[in-house]
C-alpha atoms as a PDB file:
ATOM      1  CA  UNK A   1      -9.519   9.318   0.398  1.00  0.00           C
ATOM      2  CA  UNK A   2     -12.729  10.243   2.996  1.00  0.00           C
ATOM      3  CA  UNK A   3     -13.584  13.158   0.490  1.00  0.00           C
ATOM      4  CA  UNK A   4     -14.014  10.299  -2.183  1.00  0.00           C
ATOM      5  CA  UNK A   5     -15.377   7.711  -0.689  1.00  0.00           C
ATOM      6  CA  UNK A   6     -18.337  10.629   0.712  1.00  0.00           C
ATOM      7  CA  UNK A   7     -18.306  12.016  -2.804  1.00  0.00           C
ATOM      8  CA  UNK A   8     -18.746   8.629  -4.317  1.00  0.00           C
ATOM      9  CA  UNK A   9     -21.361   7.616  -1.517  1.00  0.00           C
ATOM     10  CA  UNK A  10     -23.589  10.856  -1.839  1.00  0.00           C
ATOM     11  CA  UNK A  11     -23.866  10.328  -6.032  1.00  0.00           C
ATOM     12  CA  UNK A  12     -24.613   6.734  -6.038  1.00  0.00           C
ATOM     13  CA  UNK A  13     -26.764   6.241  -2.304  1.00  0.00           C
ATOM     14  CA  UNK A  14     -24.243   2.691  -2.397  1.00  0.00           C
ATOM     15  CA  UNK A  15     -24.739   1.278   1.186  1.00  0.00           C
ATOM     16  CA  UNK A  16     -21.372  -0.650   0.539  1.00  0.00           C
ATOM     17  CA  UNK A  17     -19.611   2.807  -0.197  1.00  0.00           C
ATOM     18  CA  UNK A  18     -20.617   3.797   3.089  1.00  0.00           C
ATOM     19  CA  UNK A  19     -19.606   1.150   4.722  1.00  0.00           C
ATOM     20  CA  UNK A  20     -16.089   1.775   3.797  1.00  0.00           C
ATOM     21  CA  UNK A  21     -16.322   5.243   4.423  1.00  0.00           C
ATOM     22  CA  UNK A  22     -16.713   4.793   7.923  1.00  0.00           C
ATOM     23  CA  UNK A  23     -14.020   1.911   8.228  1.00  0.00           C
ATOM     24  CA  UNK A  24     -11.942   4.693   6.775  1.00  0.00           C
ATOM     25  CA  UNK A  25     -12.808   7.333   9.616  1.00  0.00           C
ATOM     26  CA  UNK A  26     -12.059   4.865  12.162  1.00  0.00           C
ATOM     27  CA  UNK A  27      -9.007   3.518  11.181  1.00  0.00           C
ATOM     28  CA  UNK A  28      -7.926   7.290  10.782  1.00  0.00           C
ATOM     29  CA  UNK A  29      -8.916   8.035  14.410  1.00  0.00           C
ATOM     30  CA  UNK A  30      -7.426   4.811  15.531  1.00  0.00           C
ATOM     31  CA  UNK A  31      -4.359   6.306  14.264  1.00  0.00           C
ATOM     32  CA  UNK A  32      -4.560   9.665  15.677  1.00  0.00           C
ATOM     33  CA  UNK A  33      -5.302   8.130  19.084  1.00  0.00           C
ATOM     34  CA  UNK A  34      -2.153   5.445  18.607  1.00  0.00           C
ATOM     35  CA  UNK A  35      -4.443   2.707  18.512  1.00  0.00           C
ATOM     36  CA  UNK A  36      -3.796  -0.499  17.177  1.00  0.00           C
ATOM     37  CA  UNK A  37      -6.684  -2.814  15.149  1.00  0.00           C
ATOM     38  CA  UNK A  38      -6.471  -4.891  17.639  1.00  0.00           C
ATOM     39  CA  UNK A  39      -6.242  -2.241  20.606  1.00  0.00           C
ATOM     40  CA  UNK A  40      -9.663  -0.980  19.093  1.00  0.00           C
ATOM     41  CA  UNK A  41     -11.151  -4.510  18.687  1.00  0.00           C
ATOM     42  CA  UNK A  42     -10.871  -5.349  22.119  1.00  0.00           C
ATOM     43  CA  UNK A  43     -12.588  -2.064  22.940  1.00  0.00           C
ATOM     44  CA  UNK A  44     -14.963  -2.823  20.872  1.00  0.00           C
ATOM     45  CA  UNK A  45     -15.900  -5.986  22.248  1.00  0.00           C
ATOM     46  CA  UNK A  46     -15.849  -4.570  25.988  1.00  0.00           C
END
């Protein structure tokens, strides 16, 4: 879904395509680090 989402993002320059490319990389290494949404929120907001 990444390769995509880049593919789609590179032909078109679509800010919003972007934008849920990287919400796709984090919640993918939210889930290889067993982190919840919320987990990751609060980090966030530290």
């Amino acid at each position: 879904m990444i390769d995509l989402t880049w593919k789609v993002f590179s032909q078109t320059g679509n800010i919003e395509t972007y934008l849920l490319l990287k919400e796709l990389e984090n919640a993918t290494s939210q889930q290889e680090f067993g982190q919840t949404e919320a987990e990751a929120t609060l980090d966030a907001n530290i």
